[in-house]
Protein backbone atom coordinates (compact mmCIF):
# COMPACT_ATOMS: atom_id res chain seq x y z
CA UNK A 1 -15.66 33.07 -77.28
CA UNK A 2 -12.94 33.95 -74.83
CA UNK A 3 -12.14 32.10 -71.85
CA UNK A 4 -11.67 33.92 -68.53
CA UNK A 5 -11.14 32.95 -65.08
CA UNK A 6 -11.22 35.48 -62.39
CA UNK A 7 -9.38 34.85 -59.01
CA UNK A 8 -10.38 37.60 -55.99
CA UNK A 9 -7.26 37.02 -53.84
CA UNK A 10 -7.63 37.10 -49.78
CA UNK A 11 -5.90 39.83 -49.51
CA UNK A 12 -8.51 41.64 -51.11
CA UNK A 13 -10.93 43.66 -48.74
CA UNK A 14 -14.68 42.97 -48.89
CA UNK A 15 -15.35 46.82 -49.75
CA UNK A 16 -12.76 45.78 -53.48
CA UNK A 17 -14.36 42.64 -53.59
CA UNK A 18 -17.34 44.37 -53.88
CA UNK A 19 -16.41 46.31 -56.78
CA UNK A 20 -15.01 43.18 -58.69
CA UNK A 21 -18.39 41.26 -58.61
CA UNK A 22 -20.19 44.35 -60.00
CA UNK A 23 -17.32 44.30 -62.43
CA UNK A 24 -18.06 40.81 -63.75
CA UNK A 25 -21.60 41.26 -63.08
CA UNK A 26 -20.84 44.11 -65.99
CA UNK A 27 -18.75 41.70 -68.46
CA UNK A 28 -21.51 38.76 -67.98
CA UNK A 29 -24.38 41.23 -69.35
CA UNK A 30 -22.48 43.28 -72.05
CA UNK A 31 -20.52 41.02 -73.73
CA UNK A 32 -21.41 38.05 -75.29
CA UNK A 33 -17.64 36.78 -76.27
CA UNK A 34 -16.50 36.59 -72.71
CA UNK A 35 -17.11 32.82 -70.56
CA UNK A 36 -15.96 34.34 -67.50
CA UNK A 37 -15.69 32.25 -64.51
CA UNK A 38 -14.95 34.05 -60.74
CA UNK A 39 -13.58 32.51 -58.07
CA UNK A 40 -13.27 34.50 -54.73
CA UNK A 41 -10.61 32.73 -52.16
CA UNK A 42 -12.71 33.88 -48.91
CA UNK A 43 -15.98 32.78 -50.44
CA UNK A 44 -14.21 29.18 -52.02
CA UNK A 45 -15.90 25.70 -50.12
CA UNK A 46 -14.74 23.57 -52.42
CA UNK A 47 -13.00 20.61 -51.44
CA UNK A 48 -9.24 20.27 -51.71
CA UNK A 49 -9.63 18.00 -55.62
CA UNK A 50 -11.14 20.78 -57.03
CA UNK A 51 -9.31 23.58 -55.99
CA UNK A 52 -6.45 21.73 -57.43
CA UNK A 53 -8.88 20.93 -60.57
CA UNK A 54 -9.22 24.64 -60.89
CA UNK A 55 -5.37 25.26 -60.60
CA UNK A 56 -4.81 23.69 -63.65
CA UNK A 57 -7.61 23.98 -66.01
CA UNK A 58 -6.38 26.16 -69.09
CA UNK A 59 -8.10 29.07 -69.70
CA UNK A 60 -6.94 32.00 -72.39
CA UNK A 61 -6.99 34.24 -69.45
CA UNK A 62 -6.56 34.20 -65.92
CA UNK A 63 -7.28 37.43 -64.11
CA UNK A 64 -5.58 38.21 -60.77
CA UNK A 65 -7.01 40.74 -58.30
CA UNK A 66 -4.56 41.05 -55.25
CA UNK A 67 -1.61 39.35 -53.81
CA UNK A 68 -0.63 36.31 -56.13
CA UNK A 69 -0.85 32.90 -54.51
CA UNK A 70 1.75 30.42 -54.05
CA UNK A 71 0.42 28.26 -56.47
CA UNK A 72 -0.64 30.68 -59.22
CA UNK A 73 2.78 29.66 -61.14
CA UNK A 74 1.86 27.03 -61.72
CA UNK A 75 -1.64 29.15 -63.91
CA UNK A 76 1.40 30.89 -65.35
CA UNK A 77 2.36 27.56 -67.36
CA UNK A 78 -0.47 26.64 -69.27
CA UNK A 79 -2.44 30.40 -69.46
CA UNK A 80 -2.08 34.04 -70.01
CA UNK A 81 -2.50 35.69 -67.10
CA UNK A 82 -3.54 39.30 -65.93
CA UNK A 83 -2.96 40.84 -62.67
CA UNK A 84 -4.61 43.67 -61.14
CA UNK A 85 -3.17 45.26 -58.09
CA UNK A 86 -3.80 48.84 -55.54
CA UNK A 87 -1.36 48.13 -53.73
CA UNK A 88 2.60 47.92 -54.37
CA UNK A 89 3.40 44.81 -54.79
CA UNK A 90 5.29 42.27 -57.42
CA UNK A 91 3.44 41.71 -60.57
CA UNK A 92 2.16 38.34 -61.52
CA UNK A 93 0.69 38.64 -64.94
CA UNK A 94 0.20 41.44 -67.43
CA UNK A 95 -0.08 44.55 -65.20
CA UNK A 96 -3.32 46.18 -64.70
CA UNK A 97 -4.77 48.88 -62.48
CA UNK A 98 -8.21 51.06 -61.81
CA UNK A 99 -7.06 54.36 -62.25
CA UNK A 100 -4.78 56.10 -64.63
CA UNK A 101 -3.25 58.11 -61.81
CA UNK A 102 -0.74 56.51 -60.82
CA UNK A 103 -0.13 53.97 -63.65
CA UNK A 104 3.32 53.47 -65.34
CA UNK A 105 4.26 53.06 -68.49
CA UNK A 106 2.80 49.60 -70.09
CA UNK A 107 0.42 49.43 -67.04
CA UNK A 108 -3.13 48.53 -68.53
CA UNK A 109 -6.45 50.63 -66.78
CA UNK A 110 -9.70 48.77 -66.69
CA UNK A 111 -12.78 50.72 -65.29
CA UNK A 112 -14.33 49.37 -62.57
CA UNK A 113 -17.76 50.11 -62.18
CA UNK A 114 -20.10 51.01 -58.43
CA UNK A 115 -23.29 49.94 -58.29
CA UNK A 116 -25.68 50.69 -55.23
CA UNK A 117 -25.97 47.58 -52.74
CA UNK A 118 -30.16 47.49 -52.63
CA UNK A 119 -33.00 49.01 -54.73
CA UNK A 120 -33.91 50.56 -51.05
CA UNK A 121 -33.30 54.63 -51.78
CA UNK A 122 -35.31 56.44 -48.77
CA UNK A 123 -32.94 58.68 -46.99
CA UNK A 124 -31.79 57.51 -44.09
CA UNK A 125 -30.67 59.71 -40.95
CA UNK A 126 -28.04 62.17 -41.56
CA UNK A 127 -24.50 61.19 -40.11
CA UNK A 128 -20.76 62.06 -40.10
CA UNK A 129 -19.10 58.57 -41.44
CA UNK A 130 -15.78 57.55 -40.56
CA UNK A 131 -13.70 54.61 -40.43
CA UNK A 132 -11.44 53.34 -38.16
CA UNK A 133 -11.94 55.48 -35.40
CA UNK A 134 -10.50 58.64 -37.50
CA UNK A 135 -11.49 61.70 -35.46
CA UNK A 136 -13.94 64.75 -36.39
CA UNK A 137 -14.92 67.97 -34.04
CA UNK A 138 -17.30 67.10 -31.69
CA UNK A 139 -21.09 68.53 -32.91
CA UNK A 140 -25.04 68.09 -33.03
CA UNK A 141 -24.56 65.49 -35.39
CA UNK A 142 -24.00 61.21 -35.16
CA UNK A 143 -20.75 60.00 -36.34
CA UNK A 144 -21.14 56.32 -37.42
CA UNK A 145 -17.87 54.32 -37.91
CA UNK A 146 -18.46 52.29 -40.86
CA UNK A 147 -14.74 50.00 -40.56
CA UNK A 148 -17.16 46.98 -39.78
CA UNK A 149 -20.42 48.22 -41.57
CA UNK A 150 -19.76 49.45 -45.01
CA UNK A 151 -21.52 46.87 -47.04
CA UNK A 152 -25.03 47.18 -44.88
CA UNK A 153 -27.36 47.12 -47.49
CA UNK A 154 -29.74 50.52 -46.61
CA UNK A 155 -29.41 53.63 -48.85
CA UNK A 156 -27.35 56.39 -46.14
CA UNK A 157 -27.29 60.09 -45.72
CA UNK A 158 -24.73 62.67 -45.10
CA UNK A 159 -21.03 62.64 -45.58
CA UNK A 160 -17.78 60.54 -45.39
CA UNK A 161 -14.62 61.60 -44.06
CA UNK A 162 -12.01 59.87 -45.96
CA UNK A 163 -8.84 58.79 -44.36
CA UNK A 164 -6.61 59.29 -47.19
CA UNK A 165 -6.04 60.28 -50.92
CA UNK A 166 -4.90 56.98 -52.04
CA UNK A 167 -7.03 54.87 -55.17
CA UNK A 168 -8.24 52.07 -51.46
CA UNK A 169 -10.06 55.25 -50.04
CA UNK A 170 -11.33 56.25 -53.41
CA UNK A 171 -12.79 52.99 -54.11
CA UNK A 172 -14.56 53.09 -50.89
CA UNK A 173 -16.30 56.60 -51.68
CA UNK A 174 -17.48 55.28 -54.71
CA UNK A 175 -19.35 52.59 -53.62
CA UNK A 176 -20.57 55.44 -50.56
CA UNK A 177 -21.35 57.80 -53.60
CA UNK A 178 -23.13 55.23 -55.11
CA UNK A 179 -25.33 54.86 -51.23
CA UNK A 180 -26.28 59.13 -51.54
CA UNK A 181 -23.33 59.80 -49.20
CA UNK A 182 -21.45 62.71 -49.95
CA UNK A 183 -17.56 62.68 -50.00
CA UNK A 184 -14.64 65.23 -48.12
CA UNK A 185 -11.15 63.81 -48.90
CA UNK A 186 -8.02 65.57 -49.21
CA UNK A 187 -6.81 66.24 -52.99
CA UNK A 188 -6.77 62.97 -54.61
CA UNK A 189 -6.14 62.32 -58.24
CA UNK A 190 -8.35 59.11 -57.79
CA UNK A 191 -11.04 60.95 -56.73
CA UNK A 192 -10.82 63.12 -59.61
CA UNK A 193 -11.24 60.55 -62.18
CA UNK A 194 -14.37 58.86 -61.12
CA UNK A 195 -16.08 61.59 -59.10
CA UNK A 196 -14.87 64.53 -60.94
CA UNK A 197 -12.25 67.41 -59.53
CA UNK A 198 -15.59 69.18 -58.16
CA UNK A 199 -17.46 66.21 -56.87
CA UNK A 200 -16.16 66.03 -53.52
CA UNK A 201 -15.47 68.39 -50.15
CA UNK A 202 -11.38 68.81 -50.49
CA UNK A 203 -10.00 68.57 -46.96
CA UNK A 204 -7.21 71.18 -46.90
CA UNK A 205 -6.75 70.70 -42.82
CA UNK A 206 -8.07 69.45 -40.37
CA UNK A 207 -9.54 73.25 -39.50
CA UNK A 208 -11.79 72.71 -42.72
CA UNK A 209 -13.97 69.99 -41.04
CA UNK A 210 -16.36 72.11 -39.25
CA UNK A 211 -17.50 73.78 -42.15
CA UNK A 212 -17.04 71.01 -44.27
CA UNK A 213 -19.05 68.98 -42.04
CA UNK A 214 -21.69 71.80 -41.51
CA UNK A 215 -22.26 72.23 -45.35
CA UNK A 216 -21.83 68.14 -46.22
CA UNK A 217 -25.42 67.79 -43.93
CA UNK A 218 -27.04 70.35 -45.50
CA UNK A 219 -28.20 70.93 -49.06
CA UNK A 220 -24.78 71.69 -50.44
CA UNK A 221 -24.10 67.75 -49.59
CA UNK A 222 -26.79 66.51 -50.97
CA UNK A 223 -26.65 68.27 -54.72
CA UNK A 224 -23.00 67.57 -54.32
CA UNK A 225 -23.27 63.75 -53.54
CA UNK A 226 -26.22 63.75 -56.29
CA UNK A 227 -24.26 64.96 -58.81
CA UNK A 228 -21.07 62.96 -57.86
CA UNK A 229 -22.94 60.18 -58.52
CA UNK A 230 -23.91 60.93 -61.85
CA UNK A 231 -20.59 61.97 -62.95
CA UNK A 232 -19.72 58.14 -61.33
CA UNK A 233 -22.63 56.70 -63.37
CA UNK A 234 -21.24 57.97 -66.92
CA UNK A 235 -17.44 57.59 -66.34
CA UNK A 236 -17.62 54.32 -65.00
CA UNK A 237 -20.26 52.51 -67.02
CA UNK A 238 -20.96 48.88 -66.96
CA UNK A 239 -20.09 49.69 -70.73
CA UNK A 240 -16.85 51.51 -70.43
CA UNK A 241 -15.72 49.15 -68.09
CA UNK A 242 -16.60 46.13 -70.36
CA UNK A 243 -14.95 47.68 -73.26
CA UNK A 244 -11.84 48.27 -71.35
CA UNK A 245 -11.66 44.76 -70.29
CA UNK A 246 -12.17 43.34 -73.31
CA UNK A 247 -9.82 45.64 -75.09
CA UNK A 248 -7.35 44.27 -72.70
CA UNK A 249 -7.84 40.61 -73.15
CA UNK A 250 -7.60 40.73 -76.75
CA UNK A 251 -4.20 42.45 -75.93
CA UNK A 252 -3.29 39.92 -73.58
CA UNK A 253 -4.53 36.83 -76.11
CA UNK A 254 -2.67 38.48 -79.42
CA UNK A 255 0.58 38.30 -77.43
């Protein structure tokens, strides 16, 4: 039995957050050799002792999602630790990311995994979603701006206008996928791995909306979005991704 801590930095948005409880949600049912523990830094009430209990219990792994702490040296003493980062930043443990694009050489890649936020699947009405105010041609059609909204727990309908190509984006239209929304992004190598090259509206410029808009509300959306997600479901398994975790501790432990 392997002992794990997980620690879901604040710098870490609620949409990734997300994606790292379904993660260990994953570990905790397929594998019986992990005692994972998973402590999230916006979600933490415990009083100041045992924070600083936590801090230094040994464990044969702790796992870092996000911006290190200032006290996570002192983890760095007494256990190996993992880090798992989107963004550029320093590492702080053996380094880790989601996707193979854009990993280095001696970079790890654990899967995460999406799963839908509520067993509720009627459609709901069709929409244009955006976030942060990101602008789309004016039409007969709503355009809901999800910035503050995204983890609402009803199944949606239509299709989400990404901001970017970057792996923060792509991680967002999976969990969407995962809600029946389909996805128009431009060409992202993120995208490709987890919704497939041909699972998503590519946004060439910002001419293509109107059509791509037109044809994401309509039935080319929805057979797109359905079979985005099951090209989701079966690359990123709660299996895959607990075999690529645990592949990576043993790494880590063998050290």
């Amino acid at each position: 039995m392997h002992t794990c801590t997980w620690y879901i930095s604040d710098s870490v948005s609620d949409v990734l957050a997300q994606v790292i409880k379904d993660m260990a949600a994953a570990l905790r049912s397929h594998s019986r050799n992990i005692d994972l523990d998973v402590i999230s830094a916006k979600e933490s009430y415990k009083a100041g002792f045992e924070r600083v209990k936590n801090i230094f219990r040994k464990r044969e792994v702790w796992h870092l999602f996000g911006r290190a702490p200032i006290w996570w040296r002192i983890v760095r003493l007494h256990s190996r630790t993992v880090h798992t980062l989107l963004e550029k930043d320093n590492w702080a443990g053996w380094p880790t990311r989601f996707f193979t694009e854009g990993a280095k050489s001696g970079e790890s890649v654990t899967f995460p995994v999406f799963d839908p936020l509520s067993s509720y699947t009627e459609d709901g009405k069709k929409a244009v979603f955006v976030r942060d105010g990101r602008k789309v041609p004016e039409g007969e059609y709503e355009v809901a701006d999800i910035t503050e909204r995204l983890l609402r727990p009803e199944a949606l309908s239509g299709i989400y206008i990404a901001n970017d190509s970057g792996p923060r984006e792509a991680m967002r239209a999976g969990i969407l996928t995962m809600r029946g929304v389909a996805i128009a992004s431009p060409k992202s190598g993120y995208l490709d791995e987890i919704l497939g090259p041909d699972g998503y509206f590519m946004i060439r410029d910002d001419e293509d909306l109107p059509r791509i808009i037109r044809q994401g509300l309509g039935d080319k959306g929805k057979h797109l979005a359905m079979s985005a997600r099951h090209f989701l479901k079966s690359r990123r398994s709660h299996e895959r991704c607990t075999d690529s975790i645990v592949s990576l501790y043993r790494k880590v432990i063998a050290q």
